[in-house]
Protein backbone atom coordinates (compact mmCIF):
# COMPACT_ATOMS: atom_id res chain seq x y z
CA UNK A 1 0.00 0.00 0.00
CA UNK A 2 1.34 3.50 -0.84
CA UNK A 3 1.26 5.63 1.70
CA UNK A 4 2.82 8.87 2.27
CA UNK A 5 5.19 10.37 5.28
CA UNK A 6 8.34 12.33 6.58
CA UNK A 7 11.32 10.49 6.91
CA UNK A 8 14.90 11.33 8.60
CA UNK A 9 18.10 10.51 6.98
CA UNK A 10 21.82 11.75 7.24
CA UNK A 11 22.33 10.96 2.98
CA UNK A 12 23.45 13.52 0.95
CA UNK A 13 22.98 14.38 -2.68
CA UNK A 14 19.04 12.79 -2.21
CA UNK A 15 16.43 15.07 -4.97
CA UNK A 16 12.95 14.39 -5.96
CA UNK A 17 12.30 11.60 -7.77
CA UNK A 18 14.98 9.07 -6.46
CA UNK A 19 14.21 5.64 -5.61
CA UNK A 20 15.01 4.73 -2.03
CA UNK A 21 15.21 2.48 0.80
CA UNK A 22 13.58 3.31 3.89
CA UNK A 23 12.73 1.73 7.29
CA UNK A 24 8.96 1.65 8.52
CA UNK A 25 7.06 -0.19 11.67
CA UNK A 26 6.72 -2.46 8.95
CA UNK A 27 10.25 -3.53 7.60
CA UNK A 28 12.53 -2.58 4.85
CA UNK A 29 10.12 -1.08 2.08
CA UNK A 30 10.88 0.52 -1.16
CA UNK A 31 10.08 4.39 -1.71
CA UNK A 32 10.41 7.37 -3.77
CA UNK A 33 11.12 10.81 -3.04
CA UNK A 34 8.21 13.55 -3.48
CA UNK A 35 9.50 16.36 -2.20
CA UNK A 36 12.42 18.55 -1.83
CA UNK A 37 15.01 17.61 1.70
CA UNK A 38 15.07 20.03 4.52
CA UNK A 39 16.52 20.42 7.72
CA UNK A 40 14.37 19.70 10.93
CA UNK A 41 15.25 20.59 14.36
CA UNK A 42 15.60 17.62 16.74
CA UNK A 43 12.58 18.60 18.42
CA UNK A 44 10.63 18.43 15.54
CA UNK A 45 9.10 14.53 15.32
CA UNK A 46 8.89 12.47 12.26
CA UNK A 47 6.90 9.92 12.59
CA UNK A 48 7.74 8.16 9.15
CA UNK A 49 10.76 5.94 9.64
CA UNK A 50 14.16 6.23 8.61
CA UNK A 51 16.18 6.57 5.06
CA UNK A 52 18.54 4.32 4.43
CA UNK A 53 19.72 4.03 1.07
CA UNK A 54 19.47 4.79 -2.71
CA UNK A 55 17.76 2.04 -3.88
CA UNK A 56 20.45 -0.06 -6.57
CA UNK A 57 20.03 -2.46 -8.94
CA UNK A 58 20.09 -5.33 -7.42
CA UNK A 59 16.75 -4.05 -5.40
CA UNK A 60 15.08 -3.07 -7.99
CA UNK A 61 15.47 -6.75 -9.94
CA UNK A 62 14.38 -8.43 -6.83
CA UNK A 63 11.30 -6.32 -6.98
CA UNK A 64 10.57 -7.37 -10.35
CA UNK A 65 10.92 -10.86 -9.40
CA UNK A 66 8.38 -10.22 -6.35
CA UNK A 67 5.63 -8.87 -8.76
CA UNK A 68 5.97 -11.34 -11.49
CA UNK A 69 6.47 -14.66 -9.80
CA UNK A 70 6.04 -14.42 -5.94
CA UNK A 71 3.19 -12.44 -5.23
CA UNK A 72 0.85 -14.07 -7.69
CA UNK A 73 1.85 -17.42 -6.81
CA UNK A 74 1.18 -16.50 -3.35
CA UNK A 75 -2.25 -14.69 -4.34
CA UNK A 76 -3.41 -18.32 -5.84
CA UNK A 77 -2.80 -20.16 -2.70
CA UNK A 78 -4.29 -17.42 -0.68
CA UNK A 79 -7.37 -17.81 -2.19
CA UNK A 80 -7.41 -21.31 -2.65
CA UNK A 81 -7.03 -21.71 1.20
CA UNK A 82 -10.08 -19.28 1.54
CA UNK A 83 -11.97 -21.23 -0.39
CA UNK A 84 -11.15 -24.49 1.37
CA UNK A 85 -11.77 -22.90 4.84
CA UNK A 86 -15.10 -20.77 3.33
CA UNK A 87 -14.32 -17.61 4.92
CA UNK A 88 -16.64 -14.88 4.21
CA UNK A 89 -13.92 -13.17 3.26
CA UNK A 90 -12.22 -11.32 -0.50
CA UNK A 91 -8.52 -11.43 -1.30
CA UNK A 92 -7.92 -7.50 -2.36
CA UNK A 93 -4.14 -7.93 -3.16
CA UNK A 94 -0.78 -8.50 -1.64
CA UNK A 95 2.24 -6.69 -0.83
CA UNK A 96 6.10 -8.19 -0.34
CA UNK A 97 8.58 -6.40 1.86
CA UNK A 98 11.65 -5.93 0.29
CA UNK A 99 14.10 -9.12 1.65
CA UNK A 100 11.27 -11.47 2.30
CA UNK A 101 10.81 -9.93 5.78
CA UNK A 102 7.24 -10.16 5.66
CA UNK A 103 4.11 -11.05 3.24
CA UNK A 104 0.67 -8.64 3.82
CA UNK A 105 -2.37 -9.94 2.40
CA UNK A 106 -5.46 -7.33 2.08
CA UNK A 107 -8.90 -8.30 1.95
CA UNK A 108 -12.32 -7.30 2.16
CA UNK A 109 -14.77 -8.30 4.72
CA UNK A 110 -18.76 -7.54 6.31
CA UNK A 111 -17.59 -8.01 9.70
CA UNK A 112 -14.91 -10.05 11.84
CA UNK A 113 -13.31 -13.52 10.65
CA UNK A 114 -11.26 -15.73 12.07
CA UNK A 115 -8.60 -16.48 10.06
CA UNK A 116 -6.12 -18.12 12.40
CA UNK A 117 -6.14 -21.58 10.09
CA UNK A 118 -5.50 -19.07 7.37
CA UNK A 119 -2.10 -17.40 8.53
CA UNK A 120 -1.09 -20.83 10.17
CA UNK A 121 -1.21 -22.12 6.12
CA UNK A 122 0.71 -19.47 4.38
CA UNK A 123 2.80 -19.37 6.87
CA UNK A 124 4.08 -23.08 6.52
CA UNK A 125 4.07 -22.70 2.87
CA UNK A 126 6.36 -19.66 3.10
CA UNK A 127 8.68 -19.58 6.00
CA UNK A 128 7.72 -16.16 6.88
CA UNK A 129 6.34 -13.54 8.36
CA UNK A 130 2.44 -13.45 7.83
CA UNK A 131 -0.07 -10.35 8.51
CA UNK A 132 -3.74 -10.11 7.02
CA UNK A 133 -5.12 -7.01 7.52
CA UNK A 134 -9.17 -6.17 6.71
CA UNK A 135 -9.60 -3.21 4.70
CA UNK A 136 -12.57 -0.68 3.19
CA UNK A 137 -13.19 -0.09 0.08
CA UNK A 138 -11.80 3.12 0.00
CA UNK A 139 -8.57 1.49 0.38
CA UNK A 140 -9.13 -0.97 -2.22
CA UNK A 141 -9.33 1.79 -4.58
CA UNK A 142 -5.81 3.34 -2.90
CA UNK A 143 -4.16 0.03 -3.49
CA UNK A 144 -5.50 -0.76 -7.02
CA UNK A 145 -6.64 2.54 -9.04
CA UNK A 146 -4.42 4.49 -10.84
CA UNK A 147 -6.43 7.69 -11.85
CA UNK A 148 -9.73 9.05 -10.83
CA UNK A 149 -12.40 11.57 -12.55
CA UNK A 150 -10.49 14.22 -13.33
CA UNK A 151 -7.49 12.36 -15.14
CA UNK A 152 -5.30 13.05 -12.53
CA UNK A 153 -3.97 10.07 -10.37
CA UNK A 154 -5.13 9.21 -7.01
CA UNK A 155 -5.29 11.58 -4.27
CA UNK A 156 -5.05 9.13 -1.85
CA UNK A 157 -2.12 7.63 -3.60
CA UNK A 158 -0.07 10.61 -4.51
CA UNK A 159 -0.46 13.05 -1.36
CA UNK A 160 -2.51 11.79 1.37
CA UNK A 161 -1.31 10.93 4.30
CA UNK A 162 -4.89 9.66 5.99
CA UNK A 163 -8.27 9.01 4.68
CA UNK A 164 -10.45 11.79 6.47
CA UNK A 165 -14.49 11.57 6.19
CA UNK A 166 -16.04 13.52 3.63
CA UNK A 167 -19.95 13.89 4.10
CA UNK A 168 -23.03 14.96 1.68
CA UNK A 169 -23.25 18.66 3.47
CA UNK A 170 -19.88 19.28 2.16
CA UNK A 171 -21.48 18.62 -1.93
CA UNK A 172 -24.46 20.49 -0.24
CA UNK A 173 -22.74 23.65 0.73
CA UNK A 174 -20.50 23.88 -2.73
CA UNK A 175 -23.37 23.50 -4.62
CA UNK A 176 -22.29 21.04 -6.15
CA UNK A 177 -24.42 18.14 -8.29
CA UNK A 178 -26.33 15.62 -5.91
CA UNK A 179 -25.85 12.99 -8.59
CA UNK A 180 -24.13 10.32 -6.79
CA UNK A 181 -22.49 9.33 -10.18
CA UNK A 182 -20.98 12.63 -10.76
CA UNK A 183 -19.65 13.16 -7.04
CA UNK A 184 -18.63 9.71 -6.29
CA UNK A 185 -15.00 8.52 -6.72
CA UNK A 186 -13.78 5.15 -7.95
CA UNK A 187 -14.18 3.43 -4.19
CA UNK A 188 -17.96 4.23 -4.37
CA UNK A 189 -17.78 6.94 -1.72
CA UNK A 190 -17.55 10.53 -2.05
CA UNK A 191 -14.40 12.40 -3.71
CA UNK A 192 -12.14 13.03 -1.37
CA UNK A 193 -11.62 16.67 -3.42
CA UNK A 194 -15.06 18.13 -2.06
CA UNK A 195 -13.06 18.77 1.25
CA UNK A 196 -10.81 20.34 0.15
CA UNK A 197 -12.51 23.73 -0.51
CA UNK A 198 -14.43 22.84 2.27
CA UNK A 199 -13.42 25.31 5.06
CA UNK A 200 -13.13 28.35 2.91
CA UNK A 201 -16.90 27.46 1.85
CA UNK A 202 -18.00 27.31 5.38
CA UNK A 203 -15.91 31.00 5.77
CA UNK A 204 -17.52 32.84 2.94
CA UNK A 205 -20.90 31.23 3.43
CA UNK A 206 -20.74 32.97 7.87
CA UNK A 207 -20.10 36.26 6.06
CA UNK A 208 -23.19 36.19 3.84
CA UNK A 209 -26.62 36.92 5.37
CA UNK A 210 -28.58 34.18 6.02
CA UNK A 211 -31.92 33.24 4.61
CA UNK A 212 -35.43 34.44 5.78
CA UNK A 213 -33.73 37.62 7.57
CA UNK A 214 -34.26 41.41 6.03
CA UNK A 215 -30.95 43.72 4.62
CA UNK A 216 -31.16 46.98 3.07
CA UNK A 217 -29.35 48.57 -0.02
CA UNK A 218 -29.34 50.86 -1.99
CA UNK A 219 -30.83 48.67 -4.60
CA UNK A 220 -33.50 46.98 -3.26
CA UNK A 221 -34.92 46.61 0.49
CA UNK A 222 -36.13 42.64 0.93
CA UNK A 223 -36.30 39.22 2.35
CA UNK A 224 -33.18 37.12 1.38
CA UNK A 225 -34.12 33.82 -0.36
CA UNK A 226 -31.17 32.82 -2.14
CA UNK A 227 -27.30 33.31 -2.16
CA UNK A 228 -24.31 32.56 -4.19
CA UNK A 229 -21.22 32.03 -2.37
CA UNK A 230 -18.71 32.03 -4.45
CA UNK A 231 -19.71 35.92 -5.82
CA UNK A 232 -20.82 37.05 -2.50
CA UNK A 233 -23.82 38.05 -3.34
CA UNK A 234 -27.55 37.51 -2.01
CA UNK A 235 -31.14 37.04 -3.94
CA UNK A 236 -33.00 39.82 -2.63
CA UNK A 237 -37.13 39.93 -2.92
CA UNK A 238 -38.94 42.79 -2.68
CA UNK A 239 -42.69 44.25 -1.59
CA UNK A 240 -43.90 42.80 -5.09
CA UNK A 241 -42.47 39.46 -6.47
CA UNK A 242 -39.36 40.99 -7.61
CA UNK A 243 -36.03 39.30 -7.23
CA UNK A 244 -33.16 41.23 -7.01
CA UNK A 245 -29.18 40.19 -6.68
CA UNK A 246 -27.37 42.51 -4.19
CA UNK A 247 -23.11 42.21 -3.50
CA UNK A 248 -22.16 41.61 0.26
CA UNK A 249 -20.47 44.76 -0.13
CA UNK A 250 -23.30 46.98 -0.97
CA UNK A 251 -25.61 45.80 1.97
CA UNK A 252 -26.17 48.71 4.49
CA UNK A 253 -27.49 46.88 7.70
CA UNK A 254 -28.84 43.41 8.22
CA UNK A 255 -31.92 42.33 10.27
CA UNK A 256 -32.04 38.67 11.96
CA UNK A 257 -35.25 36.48 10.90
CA UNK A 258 -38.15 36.91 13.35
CA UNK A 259 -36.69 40.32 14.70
CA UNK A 260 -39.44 43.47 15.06
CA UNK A 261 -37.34 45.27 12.33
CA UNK A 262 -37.66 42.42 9.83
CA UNK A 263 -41.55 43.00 9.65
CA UNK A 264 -41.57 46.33 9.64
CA UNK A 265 -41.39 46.01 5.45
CA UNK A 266 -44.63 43.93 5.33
CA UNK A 267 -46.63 46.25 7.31
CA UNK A 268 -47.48 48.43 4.92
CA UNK A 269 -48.11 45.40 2.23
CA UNK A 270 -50.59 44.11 4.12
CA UNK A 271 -52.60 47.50 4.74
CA UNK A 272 -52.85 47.64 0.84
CA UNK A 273 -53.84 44.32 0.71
CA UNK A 274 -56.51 45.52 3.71
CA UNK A 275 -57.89 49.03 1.43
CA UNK A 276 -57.95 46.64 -1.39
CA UNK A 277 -60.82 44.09 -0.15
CA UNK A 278 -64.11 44.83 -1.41
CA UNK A 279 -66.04 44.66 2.00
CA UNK A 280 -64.19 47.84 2.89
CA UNK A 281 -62.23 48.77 6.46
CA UNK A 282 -64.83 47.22 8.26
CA UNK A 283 -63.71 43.65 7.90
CA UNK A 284 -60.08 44.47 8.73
CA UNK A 285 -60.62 45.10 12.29
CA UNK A 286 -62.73 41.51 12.12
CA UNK A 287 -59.94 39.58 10.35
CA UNK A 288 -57.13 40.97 12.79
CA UNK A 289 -59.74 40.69 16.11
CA UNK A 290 -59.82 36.65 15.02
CA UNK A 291 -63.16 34.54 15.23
CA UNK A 292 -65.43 35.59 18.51
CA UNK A 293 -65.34 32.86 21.29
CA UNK A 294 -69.01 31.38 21.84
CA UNK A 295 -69.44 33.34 25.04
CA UNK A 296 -69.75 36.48 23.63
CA UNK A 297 -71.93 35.84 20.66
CA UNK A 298 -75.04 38.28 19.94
CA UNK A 299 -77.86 36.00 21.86
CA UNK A 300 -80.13 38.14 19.23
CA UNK A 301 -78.93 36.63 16.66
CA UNK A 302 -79.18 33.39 17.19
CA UNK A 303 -82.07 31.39 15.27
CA UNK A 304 -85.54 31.05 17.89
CA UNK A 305 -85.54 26.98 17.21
CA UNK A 306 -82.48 26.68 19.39
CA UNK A 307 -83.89 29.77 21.74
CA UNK A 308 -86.53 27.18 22.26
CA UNK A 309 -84.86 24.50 23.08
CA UNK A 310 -82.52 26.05 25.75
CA UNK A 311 -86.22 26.96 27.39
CA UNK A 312 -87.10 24.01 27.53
CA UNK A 313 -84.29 22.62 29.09
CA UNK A 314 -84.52 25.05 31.80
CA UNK A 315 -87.90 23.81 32.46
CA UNK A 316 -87.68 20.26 34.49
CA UNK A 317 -91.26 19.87 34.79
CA UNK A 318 -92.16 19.74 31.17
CA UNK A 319 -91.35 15.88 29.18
CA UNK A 320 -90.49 15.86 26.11
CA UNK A 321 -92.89 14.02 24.25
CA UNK A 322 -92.19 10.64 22.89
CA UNK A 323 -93.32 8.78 19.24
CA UNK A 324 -93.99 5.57 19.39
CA UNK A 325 -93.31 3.34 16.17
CA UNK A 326 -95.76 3.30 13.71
CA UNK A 327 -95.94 5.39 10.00
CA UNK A 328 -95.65 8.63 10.66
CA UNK A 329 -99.14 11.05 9.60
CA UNK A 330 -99.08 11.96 6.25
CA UNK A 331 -96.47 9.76 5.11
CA UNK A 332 -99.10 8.13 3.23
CA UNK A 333 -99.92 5.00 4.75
CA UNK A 334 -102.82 4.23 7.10
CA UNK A 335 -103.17 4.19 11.31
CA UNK A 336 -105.63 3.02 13.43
C-alpha cells in the first residue's frame, strides 16, 4: 500500500524523484522521493521511519521478481485456502517487503473472521512472516486505481497521508451536483476533493446573510431567499415578487429572521392588501380581532328553534314528548 510520510536521513545528494530504501514499523520497504530535503530541528518529530539508502540495482530486480512470480503465486494459494476454509472473506491484493521480511495480504470483509487456520497455512508454505489485515473499500481503490475523474492520479495515492471523512453537506454547501455518479470517486464513496474547498466554503458562506432575515441597499430593500457564495452576493425579494441580486459589499445593515425590524417592510403590504378588499375597512378590524369565542356571541342573533330548546331545558317539569313506532301522519300510509 502506498502511503505517504516524513522520513529522517543523514544521505546527501538525495532530490525528488529518487528511488530509495527506507525503514517503517513495517520492515525494509521501497520508496520514492516527493519532495524537496530540509533540515528539521531535533525537536521536531517524524513519525515516518528512517532513510537508508538509494535504492540499486540489485533491489530493484528483486522487486521485479516479487511482482511477477512471488506475489501471484502467493495470491493463488491465498485464495485457494479461503476457499477451502469458506471464509466470508475477498482477497484484495498482496504486498512483499523488500528481503522477504514479511508477506501482507489485504482483503475485504462484512464483519470479523477468524482467520487463524488461514495465517497458520501461508505461513508453513512460506517460512515467513504473515499479517492479514481487513480493509474498506476506499482502500481498495488506494491500493488498485491508478487515476480518478479528473485524469489526474489518485489523491489518496499521490499526497494523502490519511483518509479523512467527507460527508453529503460538504457537496451540499459547494453546490455542487447531488448525482451520486458525478460526485462519487472510484471506491464508491464521495471524492475526497469536495473537502478540500471545504473550510473556505463554510468561511464565505458565515459572512453572507442568512436566509429568511431582512438587509437593506441601496438597490432593493427585501427578504433574502437565495445566495451565491462564491460571488458574494444575495437574492434579494422585494414588496412585489421581484427578485433582485445585491453584492455583500453593498448591503447597508442586516436584520435577523423573526426580529421586530424584519416585519416592519410587510406592514405596509398588508394594509394595501386591507384598502384593497371589497367589504371595505370594516372587515379588517374583524380579520385581525380573530373569530369571537361562543361566550360572547349576539344572543339576538341566534335562530328562535335553538332559543326554544334552551327553554325548555330550563324547564324540568315539562317531558319531552315521545313517538312511538308506527308510519308517521301523512307519510301516506294508514293508522288506526
Amino acid at each position: 500500500m502506498q502511503l505517504v510520510g516524513e522520513f529522517v536521513t543523514e544521505l546527501a545528494g538525495i532530490k525528488r524523484s529518487d528511488e530509495v530504501v527506507v525503514r517503517t514499523d513495517r520492515g525494509s520497504e521501497v520508496g520514492v522521493i516527493m519532495d524537496a530535503p530540509a533540515e528539521v530541528c531535533e525537536s521536531d518529530s517524524v513519525s515516518g521511519g528512517e532513510l537508508l539508502r538509494l535504492l540499486t540495482d540489485q533491489d530493484r530486480e528483486q522487486l521485479r521478481q516479487l511482482e511477477k512470480e512471488s506475489i501471484p503465486a502467493q495470491m493463488a494459494f491465498c485464495r485457494e485456502r479461503i476457499e477451502e476454509l469458506e471464509l466470508p472473506m475477498k482477497l484484495v491484493t498482496a504486498e512483499h517487503l523488500l528481503g522477504g521480511e514479511k508477506i501482507i495480504f489485504y482483503f475485504l470483509a462484512d464483519g470479523r473472521v477468524d482467520f487463524r487456520q488461514l495465517v497458520k497455512d501461508i505461513a508453513r508454505q512460506y517460512k515467513t512472516r504473515i499479517e492479514l489485515r481487513q480493509i474498506g473499500v476506499r482502500d481498495e481503490a488506494r491500493l488498485l486505481a491508478e487515476y480518478g475523474h479528473c485524469g489526474q492520479q489518485m489523491c489518496c495515492r499521490s499526497f494523502m497521508k490519511t483518509l479523512e471523512p467527507v460527508t453529503m453537506r460538504m457537496a451540499k454547501s459547494q453546490k455542487a451536483t447531488l448525482d451520486p455518479t458525478k460526485i462519487s470517486g472510484v471506491c464508491g464513496r464521495l471524492m475526497c476533493c469536495l473537502r478540500y474547498e471545504d473550510d473556505l466554503y463554510r468561511e464565505l458562506k458565515a459572512a453572507l446573510p442568512k436566509k429568511g432575515s431582512y438587509v437593506t441597499s441601496p438597490k432593493a430593500q427585501g427578504k433574502v431567499v437565495d445566495s451565491d457564495i462564491l460571488n458574494q452576493s444575495v437574492t434579494v425579494q422585494t414588496g412585489g415578487s421581484n427578485l433582485i441580486r445585491v453584492k455583500l459589499d453593498e448591503i447597508q445593515s442586516v436584520e435577523p429572521k423573526g426580529s421586530k425590524a424584519s416585519h416592519a417592510g410587510t406592514s405596509g403590504e398588508t394594509q394595501k392588501r386591507e384598502e384593497k378588499s371589497p367589504n371595505g375597512a370594516k372587515n379588517a378590524p374583524d380579520a385581525a380581532e380573530g373569530p369571537r369565542p361562543k361566550d360572547s356571541a349576539d344572543p339576538a342573533s341566534k335562530p328562535k328553534s335553538r332559543q326554544g330548546g334552551q327553554n325548555r331545558r330550563k324547564n324540568p317539569g315539562r317531558k319531552p314528548s315521545r313517538r312511538r313506532g308506527g308510519p308517521r301522519r301523512g307519510s301516506g300510509g294508514e293508522s288506526k
